[in-house]
C-alpha atoms as a PDB file:
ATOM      1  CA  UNK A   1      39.191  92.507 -35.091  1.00  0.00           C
ATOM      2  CA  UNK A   2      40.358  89.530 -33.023  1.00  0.00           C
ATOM      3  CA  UNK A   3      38.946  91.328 -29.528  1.00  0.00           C
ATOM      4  CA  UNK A   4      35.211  91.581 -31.452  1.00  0.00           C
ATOM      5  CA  UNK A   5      35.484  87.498 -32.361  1.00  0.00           C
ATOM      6  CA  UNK A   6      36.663  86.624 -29.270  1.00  0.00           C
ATOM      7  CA  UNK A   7      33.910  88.968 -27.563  1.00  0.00           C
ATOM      8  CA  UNK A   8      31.710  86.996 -30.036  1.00  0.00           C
ATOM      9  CA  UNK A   9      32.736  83.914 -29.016  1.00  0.00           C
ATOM     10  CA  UNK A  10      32.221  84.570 -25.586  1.00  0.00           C
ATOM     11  CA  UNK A  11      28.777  85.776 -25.718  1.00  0.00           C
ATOM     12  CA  UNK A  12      27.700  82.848 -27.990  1.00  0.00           C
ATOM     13  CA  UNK A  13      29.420  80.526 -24.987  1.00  0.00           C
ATOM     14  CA  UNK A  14      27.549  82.042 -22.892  1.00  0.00           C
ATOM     15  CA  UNK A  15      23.933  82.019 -24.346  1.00  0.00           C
ATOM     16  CA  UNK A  16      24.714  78.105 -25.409  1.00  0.00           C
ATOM     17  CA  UNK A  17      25.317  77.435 -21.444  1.00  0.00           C
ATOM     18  CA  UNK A  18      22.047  79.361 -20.845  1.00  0.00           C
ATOM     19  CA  UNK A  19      20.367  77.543 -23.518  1.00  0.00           C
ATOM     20  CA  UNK A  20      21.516  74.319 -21.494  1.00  0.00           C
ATOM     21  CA  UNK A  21      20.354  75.362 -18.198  1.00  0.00           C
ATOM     22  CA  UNK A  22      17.052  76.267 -19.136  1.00  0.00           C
ATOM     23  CA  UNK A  23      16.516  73.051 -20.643  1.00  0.00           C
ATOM     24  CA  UNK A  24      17.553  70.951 -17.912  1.00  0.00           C
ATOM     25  CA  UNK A  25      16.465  73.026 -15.262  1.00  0.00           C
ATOM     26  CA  UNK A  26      12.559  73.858 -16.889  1.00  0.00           C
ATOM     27  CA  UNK A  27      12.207  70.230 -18.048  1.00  0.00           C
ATOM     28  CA  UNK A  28       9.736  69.595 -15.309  1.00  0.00           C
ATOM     29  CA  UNK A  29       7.560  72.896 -14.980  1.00  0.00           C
ATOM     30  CA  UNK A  30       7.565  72.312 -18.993  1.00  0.00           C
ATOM     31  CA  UNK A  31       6.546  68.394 -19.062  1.00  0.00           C
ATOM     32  CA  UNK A  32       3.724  69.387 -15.991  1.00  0.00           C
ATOM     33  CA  UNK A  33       2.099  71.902 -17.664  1.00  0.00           C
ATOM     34  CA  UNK A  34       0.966  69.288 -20.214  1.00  0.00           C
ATOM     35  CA  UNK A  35       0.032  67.208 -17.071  1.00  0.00           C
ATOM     36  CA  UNK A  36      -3.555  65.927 -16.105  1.00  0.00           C
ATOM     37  CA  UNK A  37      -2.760  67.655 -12.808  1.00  0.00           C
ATOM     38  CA  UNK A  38      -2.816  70.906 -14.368  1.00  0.00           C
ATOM     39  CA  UNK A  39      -5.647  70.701 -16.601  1.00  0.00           C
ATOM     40  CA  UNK A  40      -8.400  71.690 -14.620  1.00  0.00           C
ATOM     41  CA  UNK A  41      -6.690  74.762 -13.900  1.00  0.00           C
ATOM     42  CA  UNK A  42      -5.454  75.179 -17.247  1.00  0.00           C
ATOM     43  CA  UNK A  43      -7.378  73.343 -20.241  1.00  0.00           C
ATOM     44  CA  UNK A  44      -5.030  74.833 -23.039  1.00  0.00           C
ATOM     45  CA  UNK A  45      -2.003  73.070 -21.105  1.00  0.00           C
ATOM     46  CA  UNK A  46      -1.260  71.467 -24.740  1.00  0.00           C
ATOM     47  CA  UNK A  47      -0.991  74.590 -26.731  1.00  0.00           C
ATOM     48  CA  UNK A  48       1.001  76.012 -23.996  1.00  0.00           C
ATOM     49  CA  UNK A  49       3.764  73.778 -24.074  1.00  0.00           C
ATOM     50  CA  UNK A  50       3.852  73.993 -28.297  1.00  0.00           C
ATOM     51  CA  UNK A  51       4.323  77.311 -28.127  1.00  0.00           C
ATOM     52  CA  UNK A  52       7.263  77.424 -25.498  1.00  0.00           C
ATOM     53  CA  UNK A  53       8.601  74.772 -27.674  1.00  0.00           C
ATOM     54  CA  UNK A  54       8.262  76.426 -30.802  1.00  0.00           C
ATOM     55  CA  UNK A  55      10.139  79.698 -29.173  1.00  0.00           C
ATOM     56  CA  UNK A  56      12.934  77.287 -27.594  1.00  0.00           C
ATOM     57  CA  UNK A  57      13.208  75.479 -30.948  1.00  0.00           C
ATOM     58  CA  UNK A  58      14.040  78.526 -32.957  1.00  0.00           C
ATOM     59  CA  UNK A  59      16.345  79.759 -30.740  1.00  0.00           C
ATOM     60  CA  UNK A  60      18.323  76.907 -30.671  1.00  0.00           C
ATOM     61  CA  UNK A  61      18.105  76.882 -34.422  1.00  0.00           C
ATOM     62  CA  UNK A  62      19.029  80.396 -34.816  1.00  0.00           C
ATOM     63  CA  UNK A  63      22.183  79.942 -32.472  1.00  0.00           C
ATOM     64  CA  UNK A  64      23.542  76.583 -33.952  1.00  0.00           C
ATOM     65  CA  UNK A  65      26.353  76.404 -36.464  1.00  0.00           C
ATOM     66  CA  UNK A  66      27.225  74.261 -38.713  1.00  0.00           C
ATOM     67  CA  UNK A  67      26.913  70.742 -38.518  1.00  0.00           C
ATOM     68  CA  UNK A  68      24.875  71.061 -35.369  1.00  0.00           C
ATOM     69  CA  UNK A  69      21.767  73.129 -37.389  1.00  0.00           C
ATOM     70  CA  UNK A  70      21.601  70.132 -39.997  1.00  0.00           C
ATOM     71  CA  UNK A  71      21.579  67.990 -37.509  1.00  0.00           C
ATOM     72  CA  UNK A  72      18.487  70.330 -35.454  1.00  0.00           C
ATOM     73  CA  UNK A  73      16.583  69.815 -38.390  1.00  0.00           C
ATOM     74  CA  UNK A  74      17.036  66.172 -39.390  1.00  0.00           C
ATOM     75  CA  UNK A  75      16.658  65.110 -36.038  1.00  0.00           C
ATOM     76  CA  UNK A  76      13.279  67.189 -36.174  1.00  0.00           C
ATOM     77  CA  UNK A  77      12.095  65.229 -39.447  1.00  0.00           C
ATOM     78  CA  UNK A  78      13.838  61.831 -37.984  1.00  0.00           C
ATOM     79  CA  UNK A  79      11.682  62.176 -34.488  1.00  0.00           C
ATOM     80  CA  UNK A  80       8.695  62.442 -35.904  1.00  0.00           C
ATOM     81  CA  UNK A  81       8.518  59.574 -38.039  1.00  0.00           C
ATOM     82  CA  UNK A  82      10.103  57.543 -35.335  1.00  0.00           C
ATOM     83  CA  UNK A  83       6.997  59.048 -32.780  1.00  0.00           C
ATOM     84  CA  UNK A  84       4.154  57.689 -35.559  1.00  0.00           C
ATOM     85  CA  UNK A  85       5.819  54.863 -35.614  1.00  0.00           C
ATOM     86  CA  UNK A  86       6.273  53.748 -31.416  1.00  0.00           C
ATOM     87  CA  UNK A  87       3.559  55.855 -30.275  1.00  0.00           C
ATOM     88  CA  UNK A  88       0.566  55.510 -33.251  1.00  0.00           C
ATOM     89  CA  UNK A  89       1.696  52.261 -35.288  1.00  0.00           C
ATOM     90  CA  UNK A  90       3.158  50.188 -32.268  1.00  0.00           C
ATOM     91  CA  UNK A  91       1.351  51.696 -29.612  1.00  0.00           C
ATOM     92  CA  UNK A  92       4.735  51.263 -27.273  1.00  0.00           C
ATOM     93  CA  UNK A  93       3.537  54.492 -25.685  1.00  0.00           C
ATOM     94  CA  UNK A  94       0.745  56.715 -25.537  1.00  0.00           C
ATOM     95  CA  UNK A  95       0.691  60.770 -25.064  1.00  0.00           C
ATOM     96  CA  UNK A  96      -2.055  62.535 -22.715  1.00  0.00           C
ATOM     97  CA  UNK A  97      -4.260  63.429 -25.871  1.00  0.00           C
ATOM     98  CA  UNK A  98      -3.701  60.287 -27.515  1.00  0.00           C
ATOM     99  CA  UNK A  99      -2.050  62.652 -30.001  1.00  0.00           C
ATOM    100  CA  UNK A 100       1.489  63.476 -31.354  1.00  0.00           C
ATOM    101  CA  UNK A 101       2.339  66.578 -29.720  1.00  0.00           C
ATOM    102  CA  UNK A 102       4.117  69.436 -31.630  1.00  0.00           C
ATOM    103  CA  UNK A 103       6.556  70.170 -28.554  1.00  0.00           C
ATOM    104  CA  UNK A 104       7.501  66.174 -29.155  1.00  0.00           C
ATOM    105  CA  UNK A 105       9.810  65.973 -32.050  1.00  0.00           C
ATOM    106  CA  UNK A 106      11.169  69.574 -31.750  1.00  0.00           C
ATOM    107  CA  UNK A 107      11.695  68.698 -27.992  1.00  0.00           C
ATOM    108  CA  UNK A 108      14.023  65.465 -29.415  1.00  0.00           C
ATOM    109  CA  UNK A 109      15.873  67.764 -31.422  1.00  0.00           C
ATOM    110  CA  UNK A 110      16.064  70.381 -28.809  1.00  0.00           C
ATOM    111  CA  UNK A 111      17.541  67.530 -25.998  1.00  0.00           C
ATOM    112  CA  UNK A 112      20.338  66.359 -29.005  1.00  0.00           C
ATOM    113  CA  UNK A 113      21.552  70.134 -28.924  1.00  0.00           C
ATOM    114  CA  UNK A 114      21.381  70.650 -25.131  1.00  0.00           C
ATOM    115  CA  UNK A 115      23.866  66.794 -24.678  1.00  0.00           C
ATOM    116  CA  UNK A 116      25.629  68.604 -27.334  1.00  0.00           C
ATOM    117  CA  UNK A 117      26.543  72.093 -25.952  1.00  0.00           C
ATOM    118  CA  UNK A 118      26.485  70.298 -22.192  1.00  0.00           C
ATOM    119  CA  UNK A 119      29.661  68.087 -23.699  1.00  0.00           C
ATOM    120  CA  UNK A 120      31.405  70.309 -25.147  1.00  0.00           C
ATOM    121  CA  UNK A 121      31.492  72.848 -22.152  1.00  0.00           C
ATOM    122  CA  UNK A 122      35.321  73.524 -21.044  1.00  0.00           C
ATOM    123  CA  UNK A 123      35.223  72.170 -17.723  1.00  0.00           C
ATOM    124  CA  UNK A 124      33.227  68.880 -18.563  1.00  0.00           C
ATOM    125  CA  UNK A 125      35.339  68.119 -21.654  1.00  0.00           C
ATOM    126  CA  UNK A 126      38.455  68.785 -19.163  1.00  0.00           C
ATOM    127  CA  UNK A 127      37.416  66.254 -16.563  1.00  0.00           C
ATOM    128  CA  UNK A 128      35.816  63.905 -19.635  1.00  0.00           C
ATOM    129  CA  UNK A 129      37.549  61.011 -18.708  1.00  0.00           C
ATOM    130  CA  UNK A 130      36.218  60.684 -15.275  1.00  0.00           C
ATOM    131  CA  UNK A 131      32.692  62.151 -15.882  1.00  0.00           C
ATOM    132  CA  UNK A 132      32.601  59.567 -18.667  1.00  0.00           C
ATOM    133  CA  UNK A 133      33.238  56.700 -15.567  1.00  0.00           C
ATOM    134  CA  UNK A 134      30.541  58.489 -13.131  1.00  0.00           C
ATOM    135  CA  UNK A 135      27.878  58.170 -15.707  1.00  0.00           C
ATOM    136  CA  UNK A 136      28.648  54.979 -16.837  1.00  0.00           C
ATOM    137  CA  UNK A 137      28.018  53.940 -12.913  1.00  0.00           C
ATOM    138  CA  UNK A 138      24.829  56.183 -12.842  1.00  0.00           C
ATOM    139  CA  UNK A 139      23.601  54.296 -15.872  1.00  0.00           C
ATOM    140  CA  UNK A 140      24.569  50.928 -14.643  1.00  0.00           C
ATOM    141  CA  UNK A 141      22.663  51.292 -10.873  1.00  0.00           C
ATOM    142  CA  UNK A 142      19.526  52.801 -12.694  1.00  0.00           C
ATOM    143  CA  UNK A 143      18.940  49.758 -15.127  1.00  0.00           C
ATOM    144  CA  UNK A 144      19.864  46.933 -12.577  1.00  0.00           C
ATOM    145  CA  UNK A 145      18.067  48.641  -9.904  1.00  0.00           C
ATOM    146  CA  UNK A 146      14.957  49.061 -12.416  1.00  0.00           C
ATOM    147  CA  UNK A 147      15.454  45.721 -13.351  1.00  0.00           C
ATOM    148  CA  UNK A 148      15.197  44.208 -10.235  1.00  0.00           C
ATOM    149  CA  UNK A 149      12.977  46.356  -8.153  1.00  0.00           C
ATOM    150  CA  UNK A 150      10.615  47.371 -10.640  1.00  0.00           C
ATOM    151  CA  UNK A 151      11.183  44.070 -13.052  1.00  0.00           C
ATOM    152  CA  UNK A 152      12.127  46.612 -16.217  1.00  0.00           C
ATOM    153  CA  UNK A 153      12.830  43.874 -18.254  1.00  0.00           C
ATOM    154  CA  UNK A 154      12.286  45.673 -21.338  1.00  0.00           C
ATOM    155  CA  UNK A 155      13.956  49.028 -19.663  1.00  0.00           C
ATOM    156  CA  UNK A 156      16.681  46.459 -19.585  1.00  0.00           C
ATOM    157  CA  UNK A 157      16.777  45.133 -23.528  1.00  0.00           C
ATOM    158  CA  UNK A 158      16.970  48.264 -25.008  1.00  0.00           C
ATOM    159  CA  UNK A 159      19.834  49.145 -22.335  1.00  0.00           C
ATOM    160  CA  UNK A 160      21.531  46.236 -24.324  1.00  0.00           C
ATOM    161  CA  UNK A 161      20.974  48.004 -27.352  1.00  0.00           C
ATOM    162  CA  UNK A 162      22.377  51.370 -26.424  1.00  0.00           C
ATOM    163  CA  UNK A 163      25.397  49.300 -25.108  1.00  0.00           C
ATOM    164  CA  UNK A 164      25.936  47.185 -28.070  1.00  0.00           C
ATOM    165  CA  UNK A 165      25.783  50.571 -30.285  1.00  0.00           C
ATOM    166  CA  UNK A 166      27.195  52.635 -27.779  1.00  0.00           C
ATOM    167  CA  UNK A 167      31.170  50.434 -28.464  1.00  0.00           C
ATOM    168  CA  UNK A 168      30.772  51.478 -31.839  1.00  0.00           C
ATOM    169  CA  UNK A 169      30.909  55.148 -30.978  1.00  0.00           C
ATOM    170  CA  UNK A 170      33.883  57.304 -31.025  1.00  0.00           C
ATOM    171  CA  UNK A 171      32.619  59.963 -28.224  1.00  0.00           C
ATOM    172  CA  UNK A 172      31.287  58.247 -25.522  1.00  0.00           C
ATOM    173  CA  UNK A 173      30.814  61.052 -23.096  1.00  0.00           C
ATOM    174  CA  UNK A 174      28.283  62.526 -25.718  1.00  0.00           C
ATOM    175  CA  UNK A 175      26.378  58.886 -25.476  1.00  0.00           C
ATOM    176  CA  UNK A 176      26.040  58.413 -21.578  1.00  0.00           C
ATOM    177  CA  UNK A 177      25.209  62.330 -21.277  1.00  0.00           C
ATOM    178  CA  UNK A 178      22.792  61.376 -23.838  1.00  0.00           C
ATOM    179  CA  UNK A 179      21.464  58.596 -21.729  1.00  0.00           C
ATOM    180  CA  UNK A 180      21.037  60.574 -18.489  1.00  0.00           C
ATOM    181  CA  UNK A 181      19.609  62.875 -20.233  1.00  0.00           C
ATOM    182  CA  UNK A 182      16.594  61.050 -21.674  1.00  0.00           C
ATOM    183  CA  UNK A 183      16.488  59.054 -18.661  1.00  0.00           C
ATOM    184  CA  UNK A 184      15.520  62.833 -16.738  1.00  0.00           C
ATOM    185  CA  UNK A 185      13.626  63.327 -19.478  1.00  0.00           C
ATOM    186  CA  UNK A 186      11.202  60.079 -19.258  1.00  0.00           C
ATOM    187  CA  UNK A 187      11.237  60.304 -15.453  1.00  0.00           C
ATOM    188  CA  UNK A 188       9.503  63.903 -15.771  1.00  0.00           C
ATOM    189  CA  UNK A 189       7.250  62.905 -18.452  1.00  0.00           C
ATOM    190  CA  UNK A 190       6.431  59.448 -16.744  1.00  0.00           C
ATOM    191  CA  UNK A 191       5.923  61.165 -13.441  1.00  0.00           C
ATOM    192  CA  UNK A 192       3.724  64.181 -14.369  1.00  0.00           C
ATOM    193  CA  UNK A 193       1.646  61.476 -16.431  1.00  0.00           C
ATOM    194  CA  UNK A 194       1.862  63.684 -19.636  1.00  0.00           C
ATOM    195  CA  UNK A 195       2.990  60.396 -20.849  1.00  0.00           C
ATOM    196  CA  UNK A 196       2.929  56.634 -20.382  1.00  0.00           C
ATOM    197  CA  UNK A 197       3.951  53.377 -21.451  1.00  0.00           C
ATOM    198  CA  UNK A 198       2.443  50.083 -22.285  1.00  0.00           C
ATOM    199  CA  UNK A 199       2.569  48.133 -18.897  1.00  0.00           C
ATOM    200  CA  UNK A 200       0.669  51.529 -17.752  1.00  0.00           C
ATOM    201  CA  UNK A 201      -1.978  52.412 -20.328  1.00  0.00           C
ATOM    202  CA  UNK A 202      -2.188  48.187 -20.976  1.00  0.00           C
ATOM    203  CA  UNK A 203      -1.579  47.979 -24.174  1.00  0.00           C
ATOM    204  CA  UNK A 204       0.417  44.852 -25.433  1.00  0.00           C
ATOM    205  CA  UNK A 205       0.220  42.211 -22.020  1.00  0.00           C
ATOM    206  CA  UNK A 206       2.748  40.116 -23.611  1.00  0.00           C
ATOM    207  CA  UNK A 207       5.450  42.204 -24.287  1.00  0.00           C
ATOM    208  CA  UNK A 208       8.339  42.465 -21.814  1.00  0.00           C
ATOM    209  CA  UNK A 209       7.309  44.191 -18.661  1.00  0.00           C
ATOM    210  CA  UNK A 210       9.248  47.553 -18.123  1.00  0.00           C
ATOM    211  CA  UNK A 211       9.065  50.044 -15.315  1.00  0.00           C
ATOM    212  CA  UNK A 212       6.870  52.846 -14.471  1.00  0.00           C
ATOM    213  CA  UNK A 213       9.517  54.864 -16.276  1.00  0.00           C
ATOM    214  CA  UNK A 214      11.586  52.515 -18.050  1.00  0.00           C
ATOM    215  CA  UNK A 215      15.519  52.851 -17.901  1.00  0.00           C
ATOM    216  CA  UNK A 216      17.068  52.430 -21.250  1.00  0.00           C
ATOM    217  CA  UNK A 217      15.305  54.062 -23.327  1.00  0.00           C
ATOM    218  CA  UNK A 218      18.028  55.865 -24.717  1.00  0.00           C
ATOM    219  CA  UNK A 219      18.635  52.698 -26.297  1.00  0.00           C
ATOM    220  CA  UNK A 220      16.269  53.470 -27.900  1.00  0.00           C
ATOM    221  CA  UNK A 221      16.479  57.332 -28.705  1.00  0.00           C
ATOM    222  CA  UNK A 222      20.150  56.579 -29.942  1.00  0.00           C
ATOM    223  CA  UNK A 223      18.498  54.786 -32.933  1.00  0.00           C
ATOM    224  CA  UNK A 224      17.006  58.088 -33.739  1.00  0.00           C
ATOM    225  CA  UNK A 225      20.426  59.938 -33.366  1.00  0.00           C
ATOM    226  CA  UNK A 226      21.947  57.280 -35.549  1.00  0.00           C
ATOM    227  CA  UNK A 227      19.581  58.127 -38.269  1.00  0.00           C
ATOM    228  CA  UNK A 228      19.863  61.831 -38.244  1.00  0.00           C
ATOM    229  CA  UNK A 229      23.565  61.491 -38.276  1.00  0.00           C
ATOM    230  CA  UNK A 230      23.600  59.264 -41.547  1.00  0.00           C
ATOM    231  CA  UNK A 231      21.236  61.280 -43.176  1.00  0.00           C
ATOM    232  CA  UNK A 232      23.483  63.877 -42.529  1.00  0.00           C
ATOM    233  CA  UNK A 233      27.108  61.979 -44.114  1.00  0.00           C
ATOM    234  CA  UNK A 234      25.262  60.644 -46.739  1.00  0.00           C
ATOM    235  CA  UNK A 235      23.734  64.503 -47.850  1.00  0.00           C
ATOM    236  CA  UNK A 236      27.398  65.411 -47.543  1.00  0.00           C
ATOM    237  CA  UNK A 237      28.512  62.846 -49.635  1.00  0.00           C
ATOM    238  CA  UNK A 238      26.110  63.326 -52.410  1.00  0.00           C
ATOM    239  CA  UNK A 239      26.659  67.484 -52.086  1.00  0.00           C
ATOM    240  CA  UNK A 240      30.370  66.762 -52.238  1.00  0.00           C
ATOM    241  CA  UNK A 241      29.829  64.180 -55.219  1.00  0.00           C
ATOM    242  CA  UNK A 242      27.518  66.984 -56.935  1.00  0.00           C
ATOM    243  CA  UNK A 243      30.154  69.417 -56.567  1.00  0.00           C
ATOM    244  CA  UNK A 244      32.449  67.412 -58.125  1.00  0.00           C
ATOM    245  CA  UNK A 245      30.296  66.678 -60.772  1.00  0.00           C
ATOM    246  CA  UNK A 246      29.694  70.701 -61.486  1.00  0.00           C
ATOM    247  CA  UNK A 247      33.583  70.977 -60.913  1.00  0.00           C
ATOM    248  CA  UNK A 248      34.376  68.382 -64.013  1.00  0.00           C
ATOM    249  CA  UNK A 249      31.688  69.743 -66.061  1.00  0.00           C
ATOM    250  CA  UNK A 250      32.993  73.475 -65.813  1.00  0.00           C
ATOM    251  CA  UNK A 251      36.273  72.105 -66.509  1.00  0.00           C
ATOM    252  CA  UNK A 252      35.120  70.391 -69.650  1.00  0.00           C
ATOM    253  CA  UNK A 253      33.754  73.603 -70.898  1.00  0.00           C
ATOM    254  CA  UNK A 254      36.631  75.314 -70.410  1.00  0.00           C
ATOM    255  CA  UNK A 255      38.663  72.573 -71.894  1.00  0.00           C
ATOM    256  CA  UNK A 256      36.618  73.031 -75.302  1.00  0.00           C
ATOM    257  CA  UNK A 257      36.754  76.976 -75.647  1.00  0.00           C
ATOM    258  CA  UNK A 258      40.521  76.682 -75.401  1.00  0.00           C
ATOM    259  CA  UNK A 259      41.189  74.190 -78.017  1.00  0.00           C
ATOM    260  CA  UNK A 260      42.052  75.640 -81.370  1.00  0.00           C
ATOM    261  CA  UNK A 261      39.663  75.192 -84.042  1.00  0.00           C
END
């Protein structure tokens, strides 16, 4: 019985670090064919990409355990209002369609899993303490150099904000994965043009110039992680309260059939 769990176990280790790879390695051949570079060759580019998505999405989902698959989910739910919101309402940002793509907030969700498994791999979490230093310098010469070069001022504000949330955090190898992560993330989709950001489309001329692709966005993805996550404790909360509630109640019943009449 123990060999077939730990056989298990091993198998679902290794299709998690498969997961991972796929994700960071086909994050560019994804992001491109949703590109303007692609669609003369390839008009449906789009549809595509949903689809993939939609297949990557459930296989995450169908692998997670947990706390992990609530978290899939909200994160799903969470994303998309926070895409209306930056990309329709404020018009921070602005996809190739002019459109909210489907591959968009299950792609969110999908990158939350991927820091996730990436983190909790044996040999990072081993050497956590000085990956957690080497990212922290990665982070730190990509916003100052963005700041300066490219004059990502606003690349540079929300840096401030994933910072000033970032000391609250318990796990802060999870938070500066998270940060190179979306960072790789923006630089494909910035690059490949299937998106682009104010200072590029020319939207909003007196907002804080940021970069081509700007750095610190994950400032600004956190906020989305942040939501997910309370959603999540305060679900549990209620449940647990709920349970309680049902516990008492049963209790009470049972209290009133035993007492003599």
């Amino acid at each position: 019985m123990c060999g077939k769990n730990n056989t298990k176990k091993i198998n679902r280790d290794t299709v998690v670090l498969l997961q991972s790879l796929i994700v960071l390695l086909g994050a560019p051949f994804f992001l491109f064919i949703d590109s303007p570079w692609i669609t003369p060759y390839c008009p449906y580019g789009q549809d595509v990409t949903n689809i993939i998505m939609v297949f990557i999405y459930s296989w995450f989902l169908f692998v997670a355990r947990g706390r992990l698959y609530w978290i899939i989910l909200l994160m799903t739910i969470s994303s998309l209002f926070a895409e209306a919101i930056g990309s329709l309402l404020l018009t921070l940002y602005q996809y190739r369609l002019k459109n909210i793509p489907m591959y968009i907030p299950l792609g969110h969700a999908v990158i939350y899993a991927t820091v996730y498994h990436v983190c909790r791999q044996p040999l990072i979490w081993k050497h956590h303490k000085a990956v957690e230093k080497l990212l922290a310098k990665v982070i730190f010469v990509i916003v100052f150099m963005s700041l300066f070069v490219l004059n990502d001022v606003g690349g540079f504000i929300t840096y401030i904000i994933f910072l000033i949330i970032f000391r609250q955090r318990t796990q802060p190898i999870f938070y500066l994965t998270m940060f190179v992560m979306v960072y790789y993330i923006e630089l494909c989709g910035t690059v490949c043009s299937t998106w682009a950001w104010y200072v590029v489309v020319g939207n909003h001329p007196s907002y804080p110039t940021i970069g081509y692709t700007p750095s610190g966005m994950a400032g600004l993805y956190i906020l989305i992680d942040l939501t997910s996550n309370s959603i999540y404790y305060y679900l549990q909360r209620i449940k647990k309260y709920l349970n309680t509630l049902g516990l008492n109640f049963k209790l009470g019943n049972r209290a009133q059939l035993m007492e003599p009449t």
